[in-house]
PDB file of N, CA and C in Angstrom:
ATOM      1  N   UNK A   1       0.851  -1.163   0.000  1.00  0.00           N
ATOM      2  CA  UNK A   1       0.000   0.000   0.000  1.00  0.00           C
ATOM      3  C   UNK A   1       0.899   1.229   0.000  1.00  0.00           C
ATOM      4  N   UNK A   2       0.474   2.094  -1.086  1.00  0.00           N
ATOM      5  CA  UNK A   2       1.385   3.161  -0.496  1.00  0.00           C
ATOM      6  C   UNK A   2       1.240   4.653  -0.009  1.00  0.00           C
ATOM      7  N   UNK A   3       1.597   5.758  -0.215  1.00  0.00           N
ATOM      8  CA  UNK A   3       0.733   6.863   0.780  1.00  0.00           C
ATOM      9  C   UNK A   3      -0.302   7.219   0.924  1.00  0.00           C
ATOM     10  N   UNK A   4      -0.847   7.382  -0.964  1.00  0.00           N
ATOM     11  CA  UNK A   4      -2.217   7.639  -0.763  1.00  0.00           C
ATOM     12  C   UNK A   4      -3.294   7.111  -0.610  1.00  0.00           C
ATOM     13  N   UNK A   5      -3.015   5.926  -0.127  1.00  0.00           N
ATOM     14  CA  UNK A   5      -4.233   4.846   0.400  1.00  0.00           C
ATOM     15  C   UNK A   5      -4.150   4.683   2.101  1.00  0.00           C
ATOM     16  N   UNK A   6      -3.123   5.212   2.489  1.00  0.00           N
ATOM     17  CA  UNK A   6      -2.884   5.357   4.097  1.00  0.00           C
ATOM     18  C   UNK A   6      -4.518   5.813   4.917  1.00  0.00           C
ATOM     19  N   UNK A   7      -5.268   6.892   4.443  1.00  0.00           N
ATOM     20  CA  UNK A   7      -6.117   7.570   5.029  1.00  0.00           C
ATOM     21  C   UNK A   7      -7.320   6.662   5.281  1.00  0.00           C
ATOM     22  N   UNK A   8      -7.298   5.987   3.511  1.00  0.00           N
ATOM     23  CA  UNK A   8      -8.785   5.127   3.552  1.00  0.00           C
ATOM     24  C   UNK A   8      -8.721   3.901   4.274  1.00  0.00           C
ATOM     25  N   UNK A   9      -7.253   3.489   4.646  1.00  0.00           N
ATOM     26  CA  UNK A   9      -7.415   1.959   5.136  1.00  0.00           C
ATOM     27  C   UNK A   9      -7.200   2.568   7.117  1.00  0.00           C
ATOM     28  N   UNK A  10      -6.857   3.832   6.934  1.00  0.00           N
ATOM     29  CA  UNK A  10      -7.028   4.008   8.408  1.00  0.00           C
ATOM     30  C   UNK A  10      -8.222   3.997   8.400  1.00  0.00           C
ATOM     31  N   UNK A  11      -9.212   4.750   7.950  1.00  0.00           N
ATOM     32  CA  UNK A  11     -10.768   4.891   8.268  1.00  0.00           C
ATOM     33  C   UNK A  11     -11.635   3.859   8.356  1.00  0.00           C
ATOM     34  N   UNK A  12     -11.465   2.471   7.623  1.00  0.00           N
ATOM     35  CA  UNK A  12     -11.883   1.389   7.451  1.00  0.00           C
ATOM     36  C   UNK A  12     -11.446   0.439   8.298  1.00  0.00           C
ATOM     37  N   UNK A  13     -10.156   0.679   9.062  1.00  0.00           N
ATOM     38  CA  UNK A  13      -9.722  -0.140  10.272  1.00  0.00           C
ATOM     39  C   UNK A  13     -10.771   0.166  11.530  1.00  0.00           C
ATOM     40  N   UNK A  14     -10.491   1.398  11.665  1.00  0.00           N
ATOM     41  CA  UNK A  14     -11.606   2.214  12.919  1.00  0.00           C
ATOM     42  C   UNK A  14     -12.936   1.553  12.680  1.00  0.00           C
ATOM     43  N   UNK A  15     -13.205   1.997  11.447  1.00  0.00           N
ATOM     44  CA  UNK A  15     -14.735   1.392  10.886  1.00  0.00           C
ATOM     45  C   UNK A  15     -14.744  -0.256  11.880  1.00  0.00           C
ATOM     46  N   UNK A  16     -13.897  -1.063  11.305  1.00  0.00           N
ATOM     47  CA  UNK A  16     -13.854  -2.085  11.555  1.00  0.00           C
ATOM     48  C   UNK A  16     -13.506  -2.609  13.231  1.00  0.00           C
ATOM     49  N   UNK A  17     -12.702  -1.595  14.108  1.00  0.00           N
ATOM     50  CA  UNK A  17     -12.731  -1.742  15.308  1.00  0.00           C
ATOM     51  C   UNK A  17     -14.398  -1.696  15.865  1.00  0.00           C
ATOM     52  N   UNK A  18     -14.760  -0.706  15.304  1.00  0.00           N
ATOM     53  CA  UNK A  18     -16.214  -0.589  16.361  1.00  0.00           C
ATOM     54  C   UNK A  18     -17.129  -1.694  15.908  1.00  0.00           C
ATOM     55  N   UNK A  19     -16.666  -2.632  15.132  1.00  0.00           N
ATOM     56  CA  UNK A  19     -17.767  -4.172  14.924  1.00  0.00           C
ATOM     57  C   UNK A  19     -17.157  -4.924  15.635  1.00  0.00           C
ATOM     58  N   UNK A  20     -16.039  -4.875  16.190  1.00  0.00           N
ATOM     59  CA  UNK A  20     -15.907  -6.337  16.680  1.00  0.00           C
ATOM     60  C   UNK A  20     -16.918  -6.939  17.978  1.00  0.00           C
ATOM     61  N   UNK A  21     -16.878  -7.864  18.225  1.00  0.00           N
ATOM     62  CA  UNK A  21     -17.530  -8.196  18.967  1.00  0.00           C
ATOM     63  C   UNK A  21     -17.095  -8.709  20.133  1.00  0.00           C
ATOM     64  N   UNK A  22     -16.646  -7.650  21.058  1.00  0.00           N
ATOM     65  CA  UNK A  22     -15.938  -8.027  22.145  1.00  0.00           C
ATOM     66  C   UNK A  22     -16.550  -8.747  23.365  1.00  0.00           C
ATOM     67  N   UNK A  23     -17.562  -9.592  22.955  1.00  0.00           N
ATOM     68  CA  UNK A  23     -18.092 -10.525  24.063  1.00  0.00           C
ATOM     69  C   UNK A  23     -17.424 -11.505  23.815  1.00  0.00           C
ATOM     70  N   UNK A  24     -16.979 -12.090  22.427  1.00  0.00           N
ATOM     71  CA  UNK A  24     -16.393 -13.156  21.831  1.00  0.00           C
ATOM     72  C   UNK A  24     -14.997 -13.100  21.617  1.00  0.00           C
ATOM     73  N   UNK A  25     -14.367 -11.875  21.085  1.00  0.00           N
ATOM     74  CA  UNK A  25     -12.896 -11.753  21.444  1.00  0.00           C
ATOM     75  C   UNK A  25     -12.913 -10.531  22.000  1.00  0.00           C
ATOM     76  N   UNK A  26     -10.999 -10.673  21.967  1.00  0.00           N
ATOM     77  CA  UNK A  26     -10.617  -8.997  22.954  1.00  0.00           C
ATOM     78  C   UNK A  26     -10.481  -7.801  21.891  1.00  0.00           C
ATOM     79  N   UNK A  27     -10.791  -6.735  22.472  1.00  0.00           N
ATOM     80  CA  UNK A  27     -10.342  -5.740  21.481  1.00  0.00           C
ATOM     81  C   UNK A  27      -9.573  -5.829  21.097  1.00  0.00           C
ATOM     82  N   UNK A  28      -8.936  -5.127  19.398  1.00  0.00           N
ATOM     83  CA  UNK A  28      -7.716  -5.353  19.008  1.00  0.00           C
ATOM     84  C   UNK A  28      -6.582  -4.410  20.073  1.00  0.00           C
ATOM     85  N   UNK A  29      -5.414  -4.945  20.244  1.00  0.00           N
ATOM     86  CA  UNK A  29      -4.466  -4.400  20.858  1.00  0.00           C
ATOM     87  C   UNK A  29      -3.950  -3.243  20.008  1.00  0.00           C
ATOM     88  N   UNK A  30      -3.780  -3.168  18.790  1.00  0.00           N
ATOM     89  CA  UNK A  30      -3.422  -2.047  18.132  1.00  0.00           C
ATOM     90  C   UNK A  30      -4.301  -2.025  16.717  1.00  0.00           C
ATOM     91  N   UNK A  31      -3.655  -1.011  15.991  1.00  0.00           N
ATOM     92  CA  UNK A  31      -4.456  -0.847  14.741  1.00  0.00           C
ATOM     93  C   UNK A  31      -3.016  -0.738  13.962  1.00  0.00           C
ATOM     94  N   UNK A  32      -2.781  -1.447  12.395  1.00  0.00           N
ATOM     95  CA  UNK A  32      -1.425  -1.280  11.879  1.00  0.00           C
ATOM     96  C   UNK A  32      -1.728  -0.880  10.353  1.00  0.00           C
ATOM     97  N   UNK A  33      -2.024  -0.231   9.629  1.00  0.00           N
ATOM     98  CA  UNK A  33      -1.696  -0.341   8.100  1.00  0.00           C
ATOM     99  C   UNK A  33      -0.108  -0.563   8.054  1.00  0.00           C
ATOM    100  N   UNK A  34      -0.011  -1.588   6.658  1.00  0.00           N
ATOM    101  CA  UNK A  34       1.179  -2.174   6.798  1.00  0.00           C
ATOM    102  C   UNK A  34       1.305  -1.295   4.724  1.00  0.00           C
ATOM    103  N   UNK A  35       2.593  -0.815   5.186  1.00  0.00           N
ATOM    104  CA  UNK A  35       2.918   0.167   3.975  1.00  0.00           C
ATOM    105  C   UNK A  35       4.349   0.128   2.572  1.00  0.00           C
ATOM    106  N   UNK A  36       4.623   0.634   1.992  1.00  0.00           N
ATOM    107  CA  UNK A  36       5.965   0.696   1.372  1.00  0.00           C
ATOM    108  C   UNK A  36       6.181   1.803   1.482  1.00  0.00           C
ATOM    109  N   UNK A  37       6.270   2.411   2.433  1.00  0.00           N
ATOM    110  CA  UNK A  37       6.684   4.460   2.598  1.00  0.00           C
ATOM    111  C   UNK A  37       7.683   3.607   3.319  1.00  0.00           C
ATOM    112  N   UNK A  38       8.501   4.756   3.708  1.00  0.00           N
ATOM    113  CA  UNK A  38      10.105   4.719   4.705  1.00  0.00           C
ATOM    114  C   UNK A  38       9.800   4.781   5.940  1.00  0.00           C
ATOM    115  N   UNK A  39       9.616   5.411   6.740  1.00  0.00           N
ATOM    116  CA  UNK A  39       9.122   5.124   8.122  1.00  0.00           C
ATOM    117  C   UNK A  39       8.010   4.553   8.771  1.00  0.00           C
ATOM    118  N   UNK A  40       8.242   4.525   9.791  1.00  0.00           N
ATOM    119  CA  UNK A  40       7.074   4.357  10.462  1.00  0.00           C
ATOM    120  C   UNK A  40       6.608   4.787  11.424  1.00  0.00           C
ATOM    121  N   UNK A  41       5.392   5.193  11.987  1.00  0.00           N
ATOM    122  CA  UNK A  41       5.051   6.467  12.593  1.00  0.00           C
ATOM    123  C   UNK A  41       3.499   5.748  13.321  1.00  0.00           C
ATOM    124  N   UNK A  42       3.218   6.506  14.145  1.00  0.00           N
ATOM    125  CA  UNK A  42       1.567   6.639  14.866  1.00  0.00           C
ATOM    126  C   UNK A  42       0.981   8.001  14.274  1.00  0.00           C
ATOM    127  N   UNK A  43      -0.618   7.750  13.716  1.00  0.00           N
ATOM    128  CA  UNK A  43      -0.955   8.626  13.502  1.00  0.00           C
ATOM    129  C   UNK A  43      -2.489   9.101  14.454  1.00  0.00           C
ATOM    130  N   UNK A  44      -2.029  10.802  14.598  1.00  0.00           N
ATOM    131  CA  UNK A  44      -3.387  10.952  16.154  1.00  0.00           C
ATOM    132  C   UNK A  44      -4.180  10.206  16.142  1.00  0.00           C
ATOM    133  N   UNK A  45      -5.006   9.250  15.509  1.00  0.00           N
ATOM    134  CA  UNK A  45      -6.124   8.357  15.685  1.00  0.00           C
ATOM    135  C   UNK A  45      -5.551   7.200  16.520  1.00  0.00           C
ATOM    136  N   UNK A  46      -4.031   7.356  16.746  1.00  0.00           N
ATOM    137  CA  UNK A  46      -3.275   6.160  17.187  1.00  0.00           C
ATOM    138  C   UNK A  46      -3.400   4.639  16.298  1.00  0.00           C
ATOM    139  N   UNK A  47      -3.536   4.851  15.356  1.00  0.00           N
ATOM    140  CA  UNK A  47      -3.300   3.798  14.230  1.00  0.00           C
ATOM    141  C   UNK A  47      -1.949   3.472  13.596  1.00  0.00           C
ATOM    142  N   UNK A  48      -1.332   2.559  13.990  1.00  0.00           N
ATOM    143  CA  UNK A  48       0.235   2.432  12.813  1.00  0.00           C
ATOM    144  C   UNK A  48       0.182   2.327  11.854  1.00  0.00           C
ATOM    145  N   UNK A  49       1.414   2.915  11.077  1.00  0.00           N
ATOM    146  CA  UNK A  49       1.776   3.042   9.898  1.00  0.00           C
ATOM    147  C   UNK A  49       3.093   2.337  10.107  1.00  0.00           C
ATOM    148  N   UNK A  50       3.169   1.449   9.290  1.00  0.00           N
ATOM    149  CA  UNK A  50       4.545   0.801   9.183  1.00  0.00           C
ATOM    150  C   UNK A  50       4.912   0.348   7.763  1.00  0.00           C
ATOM    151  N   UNK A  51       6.111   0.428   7.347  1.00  0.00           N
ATOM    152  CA  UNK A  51       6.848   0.029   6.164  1.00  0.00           C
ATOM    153  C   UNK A  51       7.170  -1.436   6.586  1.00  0.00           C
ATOM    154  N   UNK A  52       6.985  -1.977   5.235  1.00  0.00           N
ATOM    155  CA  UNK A  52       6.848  -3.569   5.166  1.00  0.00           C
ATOM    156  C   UNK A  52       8.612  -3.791   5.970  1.00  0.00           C
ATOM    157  N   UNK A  53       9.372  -3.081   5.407  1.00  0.00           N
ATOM    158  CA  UNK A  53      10.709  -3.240   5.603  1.00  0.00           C
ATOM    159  C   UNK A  53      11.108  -3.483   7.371  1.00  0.00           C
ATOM    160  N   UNK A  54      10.094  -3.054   8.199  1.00  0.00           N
ATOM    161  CA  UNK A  54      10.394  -3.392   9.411  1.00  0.00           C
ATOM    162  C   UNK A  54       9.957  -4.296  10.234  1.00  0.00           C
ATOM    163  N   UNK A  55       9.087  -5.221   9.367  1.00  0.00           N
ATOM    164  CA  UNK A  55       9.290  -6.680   9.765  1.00  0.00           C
ATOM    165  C   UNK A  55      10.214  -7.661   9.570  1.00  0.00           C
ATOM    166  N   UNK A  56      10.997  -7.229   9.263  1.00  0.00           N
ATOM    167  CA  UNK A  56      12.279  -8.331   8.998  1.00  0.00           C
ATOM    168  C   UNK A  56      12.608  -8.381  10.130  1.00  0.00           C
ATOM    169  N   UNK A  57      13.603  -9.496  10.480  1.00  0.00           N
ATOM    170  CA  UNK A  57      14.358 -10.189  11.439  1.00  0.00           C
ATOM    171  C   UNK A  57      15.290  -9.350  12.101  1.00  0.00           C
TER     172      UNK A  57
END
């Protein structure tokens, strides 16, 4: 994914936090869009942004 899809897959994560169904599981612990930009950062909604590159070993 790369920058300019950052916004819509944040909005659609959130979207998607407020369905879960936390009688049955736990809230998610974080929120991550996973990216090909260079850094990686929190954005005020507290959602990650991370470059694929920092899952490596």
């Amino acid at each position: 994914m790369g920058t300019g899809e950052i916004e819509d897959a944040t909005e659609a994560l959130l979207k998607l936090e407020k369905v879960v169904d936390t009688e049955k599981m736990n809230k998610p612990s974080f929120l991550m869009v996973l990216t090909a930009t260079e850094y990686a950062f929190q954005m005020d909604n507290g959602v990650w942004v991370v470059p694929l590159g920092c899952l490596k070993n």
